[in-house]
N, C-alpha and C. Protein backbone atom coordinates (compact mmCIF):
# COMPACT_ATOMS: atom_id res chain seq x y z
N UNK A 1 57.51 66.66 -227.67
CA UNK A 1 56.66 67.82 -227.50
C UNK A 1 55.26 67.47 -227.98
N UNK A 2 54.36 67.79 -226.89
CA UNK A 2 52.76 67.63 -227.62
C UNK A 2 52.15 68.12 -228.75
N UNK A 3 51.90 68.09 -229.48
CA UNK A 3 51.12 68.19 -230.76
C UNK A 3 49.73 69.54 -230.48
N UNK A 4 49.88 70.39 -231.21
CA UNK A 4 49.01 71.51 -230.93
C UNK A 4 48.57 71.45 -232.55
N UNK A 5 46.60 72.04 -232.60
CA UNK A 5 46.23 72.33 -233.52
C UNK A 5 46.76 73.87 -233.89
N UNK A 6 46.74 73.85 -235.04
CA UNK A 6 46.88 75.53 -235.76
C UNK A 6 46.59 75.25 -236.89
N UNK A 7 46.24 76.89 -237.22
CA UNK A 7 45.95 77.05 -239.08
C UNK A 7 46.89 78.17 -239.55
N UNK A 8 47.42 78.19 -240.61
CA UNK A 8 47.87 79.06 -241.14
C UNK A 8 47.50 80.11 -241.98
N UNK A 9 47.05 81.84 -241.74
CA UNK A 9 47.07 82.75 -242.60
C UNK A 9 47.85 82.86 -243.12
N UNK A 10 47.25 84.15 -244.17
CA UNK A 10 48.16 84.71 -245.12
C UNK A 10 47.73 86.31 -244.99
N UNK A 11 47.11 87.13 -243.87
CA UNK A 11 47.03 88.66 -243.92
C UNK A 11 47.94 89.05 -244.73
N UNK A 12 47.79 90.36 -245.67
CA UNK A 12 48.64 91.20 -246.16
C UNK A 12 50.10 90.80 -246.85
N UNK A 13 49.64 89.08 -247.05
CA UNK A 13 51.30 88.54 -247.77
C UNK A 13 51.93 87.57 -246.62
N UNK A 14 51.37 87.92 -245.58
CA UNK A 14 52.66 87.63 -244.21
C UNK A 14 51.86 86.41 -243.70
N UNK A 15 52.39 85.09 -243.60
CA UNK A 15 51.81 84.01 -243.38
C UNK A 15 52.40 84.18 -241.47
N UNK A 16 50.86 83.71 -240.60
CA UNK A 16 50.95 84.00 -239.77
C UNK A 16 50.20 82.82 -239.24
N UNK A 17 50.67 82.00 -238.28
CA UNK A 17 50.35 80.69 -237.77
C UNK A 17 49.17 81.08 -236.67
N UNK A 18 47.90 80.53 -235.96
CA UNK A 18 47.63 80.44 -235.04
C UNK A 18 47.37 78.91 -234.28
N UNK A 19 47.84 79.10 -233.23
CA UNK A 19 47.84 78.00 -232.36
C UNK A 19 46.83 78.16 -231.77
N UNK A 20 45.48 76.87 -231.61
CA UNK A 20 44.33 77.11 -231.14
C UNK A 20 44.08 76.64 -229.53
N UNK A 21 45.10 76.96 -228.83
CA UNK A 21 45.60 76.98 -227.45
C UNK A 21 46.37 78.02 -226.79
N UNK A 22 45.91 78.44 -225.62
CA UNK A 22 46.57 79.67 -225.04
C UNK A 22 48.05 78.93 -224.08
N UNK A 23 49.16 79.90 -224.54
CA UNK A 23 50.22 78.38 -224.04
C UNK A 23 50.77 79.85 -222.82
N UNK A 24 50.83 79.36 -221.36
CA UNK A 24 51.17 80.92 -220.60
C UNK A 24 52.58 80.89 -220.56
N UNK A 25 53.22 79.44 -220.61
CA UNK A 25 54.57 79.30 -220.69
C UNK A 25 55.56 80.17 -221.60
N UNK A 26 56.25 80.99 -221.66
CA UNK A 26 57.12 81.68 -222.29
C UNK A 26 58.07 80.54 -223.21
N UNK A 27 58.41 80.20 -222.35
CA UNK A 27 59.49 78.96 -223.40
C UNK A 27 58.92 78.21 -223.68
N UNK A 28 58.11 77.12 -223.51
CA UNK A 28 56.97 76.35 -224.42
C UNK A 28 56.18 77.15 -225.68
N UNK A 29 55.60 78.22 -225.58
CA UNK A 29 55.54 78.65 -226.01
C UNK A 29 56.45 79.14 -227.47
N UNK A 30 57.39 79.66 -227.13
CA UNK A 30 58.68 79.31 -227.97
C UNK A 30 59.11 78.46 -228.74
N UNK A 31 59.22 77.28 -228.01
CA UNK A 31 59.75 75.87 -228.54
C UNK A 31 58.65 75.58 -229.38
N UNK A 32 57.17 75.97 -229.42
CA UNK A 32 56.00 75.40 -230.14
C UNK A 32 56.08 76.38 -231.46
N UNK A 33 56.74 78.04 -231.16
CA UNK A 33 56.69 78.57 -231.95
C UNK A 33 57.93 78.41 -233.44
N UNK A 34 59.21 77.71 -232.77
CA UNK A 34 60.08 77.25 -233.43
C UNK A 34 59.85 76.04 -234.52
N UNK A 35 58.97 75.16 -233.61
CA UNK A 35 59.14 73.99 -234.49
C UNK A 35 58.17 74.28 -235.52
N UNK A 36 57.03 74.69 -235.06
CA UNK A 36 55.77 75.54 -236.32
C UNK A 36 56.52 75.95 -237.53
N UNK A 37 57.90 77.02 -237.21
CA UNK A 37 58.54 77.85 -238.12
C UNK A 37 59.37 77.05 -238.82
N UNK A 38 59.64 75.54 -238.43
CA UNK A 38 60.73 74.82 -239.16
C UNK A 38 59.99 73.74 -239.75
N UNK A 39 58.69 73.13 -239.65
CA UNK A 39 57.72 72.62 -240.48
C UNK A 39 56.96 73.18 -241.33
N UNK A 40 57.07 74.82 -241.56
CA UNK A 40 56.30 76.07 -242.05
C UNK A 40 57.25 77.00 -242.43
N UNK A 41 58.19 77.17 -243.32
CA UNK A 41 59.34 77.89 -243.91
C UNK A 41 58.69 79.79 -243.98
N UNK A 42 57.96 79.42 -244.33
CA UNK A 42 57.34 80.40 -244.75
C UNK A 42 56.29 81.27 -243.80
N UNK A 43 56.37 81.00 -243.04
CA UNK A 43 55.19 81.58 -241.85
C UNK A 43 56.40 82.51 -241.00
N UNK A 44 56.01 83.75 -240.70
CA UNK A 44 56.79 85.10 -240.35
C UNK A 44 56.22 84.89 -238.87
N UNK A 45 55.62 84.14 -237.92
CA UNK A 45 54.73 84.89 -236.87
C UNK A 45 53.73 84.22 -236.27
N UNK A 46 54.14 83.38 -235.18
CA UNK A 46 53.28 82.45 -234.55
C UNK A 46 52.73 83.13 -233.36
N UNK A 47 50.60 83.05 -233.07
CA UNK A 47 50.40 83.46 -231.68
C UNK A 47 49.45 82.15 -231.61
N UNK A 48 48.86 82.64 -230.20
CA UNK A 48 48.59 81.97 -229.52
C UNK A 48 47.36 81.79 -229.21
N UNK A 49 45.64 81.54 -229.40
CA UNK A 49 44.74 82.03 -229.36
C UNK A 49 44.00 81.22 -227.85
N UNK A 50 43.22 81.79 -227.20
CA UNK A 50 42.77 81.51 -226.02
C UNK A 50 41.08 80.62 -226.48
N UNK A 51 41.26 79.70 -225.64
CA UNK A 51 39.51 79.21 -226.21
C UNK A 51 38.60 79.00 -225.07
N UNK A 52 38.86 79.66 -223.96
CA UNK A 52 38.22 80.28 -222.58
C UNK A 52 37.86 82.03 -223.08
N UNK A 53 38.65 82.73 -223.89
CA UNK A 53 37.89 84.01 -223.74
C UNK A 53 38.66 84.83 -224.94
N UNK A 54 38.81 85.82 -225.66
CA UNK A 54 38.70 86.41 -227.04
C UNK A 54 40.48 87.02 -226.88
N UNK A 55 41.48 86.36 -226.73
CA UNK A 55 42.81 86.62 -226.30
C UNK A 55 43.83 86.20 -227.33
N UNK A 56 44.62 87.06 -227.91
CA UNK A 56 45.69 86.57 -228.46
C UNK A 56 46.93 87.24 -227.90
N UNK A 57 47.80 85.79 -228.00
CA UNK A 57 49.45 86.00 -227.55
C UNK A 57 50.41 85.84 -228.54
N UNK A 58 50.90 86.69 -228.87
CA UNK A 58 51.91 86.37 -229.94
C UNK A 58 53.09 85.51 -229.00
N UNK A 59 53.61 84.68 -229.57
CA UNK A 59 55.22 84.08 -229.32
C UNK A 59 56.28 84.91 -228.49
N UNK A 60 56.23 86.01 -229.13
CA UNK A 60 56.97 86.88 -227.79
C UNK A 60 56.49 87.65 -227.40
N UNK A 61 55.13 88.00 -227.30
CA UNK A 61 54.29 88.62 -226.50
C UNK A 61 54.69 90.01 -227.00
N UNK A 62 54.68 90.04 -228.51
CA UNK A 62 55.00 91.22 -228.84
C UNK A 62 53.18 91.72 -229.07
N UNK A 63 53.34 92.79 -230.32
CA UNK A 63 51.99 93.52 -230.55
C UNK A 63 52.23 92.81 -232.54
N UNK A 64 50.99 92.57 -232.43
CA UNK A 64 50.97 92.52 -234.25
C UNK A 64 49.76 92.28 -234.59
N UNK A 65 49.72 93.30 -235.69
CA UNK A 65 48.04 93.70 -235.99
C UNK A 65 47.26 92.39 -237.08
N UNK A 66 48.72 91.92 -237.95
CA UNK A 66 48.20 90.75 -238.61
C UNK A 66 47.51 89.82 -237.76
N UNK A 67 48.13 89.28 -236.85
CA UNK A 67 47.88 88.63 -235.87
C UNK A 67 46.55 88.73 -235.45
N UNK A 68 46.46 89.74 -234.89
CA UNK A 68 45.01 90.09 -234.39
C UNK A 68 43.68 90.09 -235.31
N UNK A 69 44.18 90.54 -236.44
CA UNK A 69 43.20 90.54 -237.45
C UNK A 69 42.97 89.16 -237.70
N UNK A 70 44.05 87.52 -237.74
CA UNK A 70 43.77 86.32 -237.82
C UNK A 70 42.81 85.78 -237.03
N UNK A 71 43.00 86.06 -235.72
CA UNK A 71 42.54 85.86 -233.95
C UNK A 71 41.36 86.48 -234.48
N UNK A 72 40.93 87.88 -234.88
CA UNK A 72 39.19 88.45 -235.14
C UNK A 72 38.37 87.33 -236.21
N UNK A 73 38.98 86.98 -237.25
CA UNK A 73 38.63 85.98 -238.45
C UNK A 73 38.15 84.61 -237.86
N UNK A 74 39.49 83.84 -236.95
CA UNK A 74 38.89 82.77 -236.31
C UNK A 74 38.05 82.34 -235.38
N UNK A 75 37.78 83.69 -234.43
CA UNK A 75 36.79 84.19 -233.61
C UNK A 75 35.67 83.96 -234.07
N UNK A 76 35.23 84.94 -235.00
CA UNK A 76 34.73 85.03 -235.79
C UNK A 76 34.00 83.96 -236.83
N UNK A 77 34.42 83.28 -236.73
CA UNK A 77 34.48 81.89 -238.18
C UNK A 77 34.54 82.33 -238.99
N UNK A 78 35.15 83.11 -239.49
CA UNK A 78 34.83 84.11 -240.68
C UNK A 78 33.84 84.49 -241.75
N UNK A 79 32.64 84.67 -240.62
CA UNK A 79 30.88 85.90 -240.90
C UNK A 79 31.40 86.80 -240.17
N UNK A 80 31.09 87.74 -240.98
CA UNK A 80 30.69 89.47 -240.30
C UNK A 80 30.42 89.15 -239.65
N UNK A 81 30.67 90.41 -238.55
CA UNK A 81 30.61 90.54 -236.47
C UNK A 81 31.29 91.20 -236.50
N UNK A 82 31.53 91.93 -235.21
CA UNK A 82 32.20 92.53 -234.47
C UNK A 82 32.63 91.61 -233.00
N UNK A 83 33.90 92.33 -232.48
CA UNK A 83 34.18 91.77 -231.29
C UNK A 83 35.19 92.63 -230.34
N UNK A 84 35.74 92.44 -229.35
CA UNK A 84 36.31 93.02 -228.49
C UNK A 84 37.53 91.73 -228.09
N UNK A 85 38.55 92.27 -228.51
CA UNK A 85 39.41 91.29 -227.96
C UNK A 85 40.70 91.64 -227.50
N UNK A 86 41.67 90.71 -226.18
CA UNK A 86 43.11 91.53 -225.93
C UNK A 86 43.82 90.52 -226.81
N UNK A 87 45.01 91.35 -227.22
CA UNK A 87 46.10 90.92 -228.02
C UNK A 87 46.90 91.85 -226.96
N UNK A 88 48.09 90.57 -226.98
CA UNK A 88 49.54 90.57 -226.50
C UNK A 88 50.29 92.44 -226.99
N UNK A 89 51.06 92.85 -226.00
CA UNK A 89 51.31 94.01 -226.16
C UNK A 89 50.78 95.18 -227.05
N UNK A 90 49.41 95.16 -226.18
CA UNK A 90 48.64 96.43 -226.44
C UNK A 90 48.05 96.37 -224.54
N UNK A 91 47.65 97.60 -223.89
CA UNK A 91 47.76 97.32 -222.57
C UNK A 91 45.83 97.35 -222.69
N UNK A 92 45.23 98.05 -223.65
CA UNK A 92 43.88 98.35 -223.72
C UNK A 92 43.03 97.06 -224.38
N UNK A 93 42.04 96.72 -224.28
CA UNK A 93 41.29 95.64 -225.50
C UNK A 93 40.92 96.56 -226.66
N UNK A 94 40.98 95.67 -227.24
CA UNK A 94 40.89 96.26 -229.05
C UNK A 94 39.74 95.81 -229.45
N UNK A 95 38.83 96.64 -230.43
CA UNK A 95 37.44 95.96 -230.90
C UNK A 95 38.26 95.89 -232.65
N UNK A 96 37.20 94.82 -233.37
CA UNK A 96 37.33 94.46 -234.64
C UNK A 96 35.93 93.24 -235.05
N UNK A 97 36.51 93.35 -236.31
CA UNK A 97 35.28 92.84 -237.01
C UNK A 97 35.88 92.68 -238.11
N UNK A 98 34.57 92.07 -239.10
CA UNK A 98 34.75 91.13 -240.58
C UNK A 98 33.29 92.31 -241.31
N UNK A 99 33.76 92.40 -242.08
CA UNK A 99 32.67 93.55 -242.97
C UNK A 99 33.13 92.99 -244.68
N UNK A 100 31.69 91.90 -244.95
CA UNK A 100 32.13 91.57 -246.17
C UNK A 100 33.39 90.70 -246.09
N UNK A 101 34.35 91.08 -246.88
CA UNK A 101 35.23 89.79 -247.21
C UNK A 101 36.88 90.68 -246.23
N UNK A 102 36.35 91.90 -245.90
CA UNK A 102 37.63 92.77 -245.15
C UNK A 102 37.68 92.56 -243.72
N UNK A 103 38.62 91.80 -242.74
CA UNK A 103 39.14 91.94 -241.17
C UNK A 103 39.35 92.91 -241.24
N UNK A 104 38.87 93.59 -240.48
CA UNK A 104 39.27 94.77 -239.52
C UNK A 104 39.80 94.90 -238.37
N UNK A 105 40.20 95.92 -237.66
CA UNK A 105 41.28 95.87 -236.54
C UNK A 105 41.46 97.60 -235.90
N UNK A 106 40.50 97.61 -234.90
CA UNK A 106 40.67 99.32 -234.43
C UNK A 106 41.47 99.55 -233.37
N UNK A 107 42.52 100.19 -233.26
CA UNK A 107 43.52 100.27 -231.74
C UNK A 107 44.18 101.31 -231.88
N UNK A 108 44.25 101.65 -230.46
CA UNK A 108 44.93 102.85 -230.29
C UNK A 108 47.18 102.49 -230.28
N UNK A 109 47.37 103.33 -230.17
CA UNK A 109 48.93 103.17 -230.24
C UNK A 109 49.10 102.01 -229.19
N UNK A 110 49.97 101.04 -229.95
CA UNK A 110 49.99 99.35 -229.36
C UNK A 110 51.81 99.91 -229.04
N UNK A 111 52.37 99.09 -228.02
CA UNK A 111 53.68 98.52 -228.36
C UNK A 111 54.42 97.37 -228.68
């Protein structure tokens, strides 16, 4: 399996991997998110970040706000801004931002 960059957060306690490649494959995807989780004991939650345009995919294309708030930070480089970005199961784009040392994350009811 090819070798993908990522960094690991820590939002709110919950160590949350991002992969700095948008992977569209469902099961690659997977398999990248498995082996992450078995070199990384401790990481709850691998996505996927796009570096063509402001997109995050979680692993199962679920919704997760940690997530998104990682994806706004690395966007971001982490300086204050604002941004507009889609994350994986929410059907709307979500805006967020860095204010001071706090990610932020504004969305309406995600599933």
């Amino acid at each position: 399996m090819k070798e993908y960059e990522y960094y690991i957060y820590s939002p709110s306690g919950n160590d949350t991997v991002l992969v700095l490649k948008e992977i569209r494959n469902n099961i690659t995807r997977k398999e990248i998110s498995e082996k992450v989780m078995r070199l990384n004991p401790d990481v709850e939650q691998v996505g996927f970040i796009s570096t063509d345009k402001k997109k995050l995919t979680m692993a199962g294309q679920e919704f997760c706000g940690n997530g998104a708030r990682c994806a706004i930070y690395e966007y971001l480089n982490g300086k204050e801004g604002e941004i507009d970005i889609e994350v994986s199961g929410c059907d709307s784009i979500l805006h967020g931002g860095i204010v001071g040392k706090n990610v932020y994350l504004e969305y309406p009811h995600c599933s």
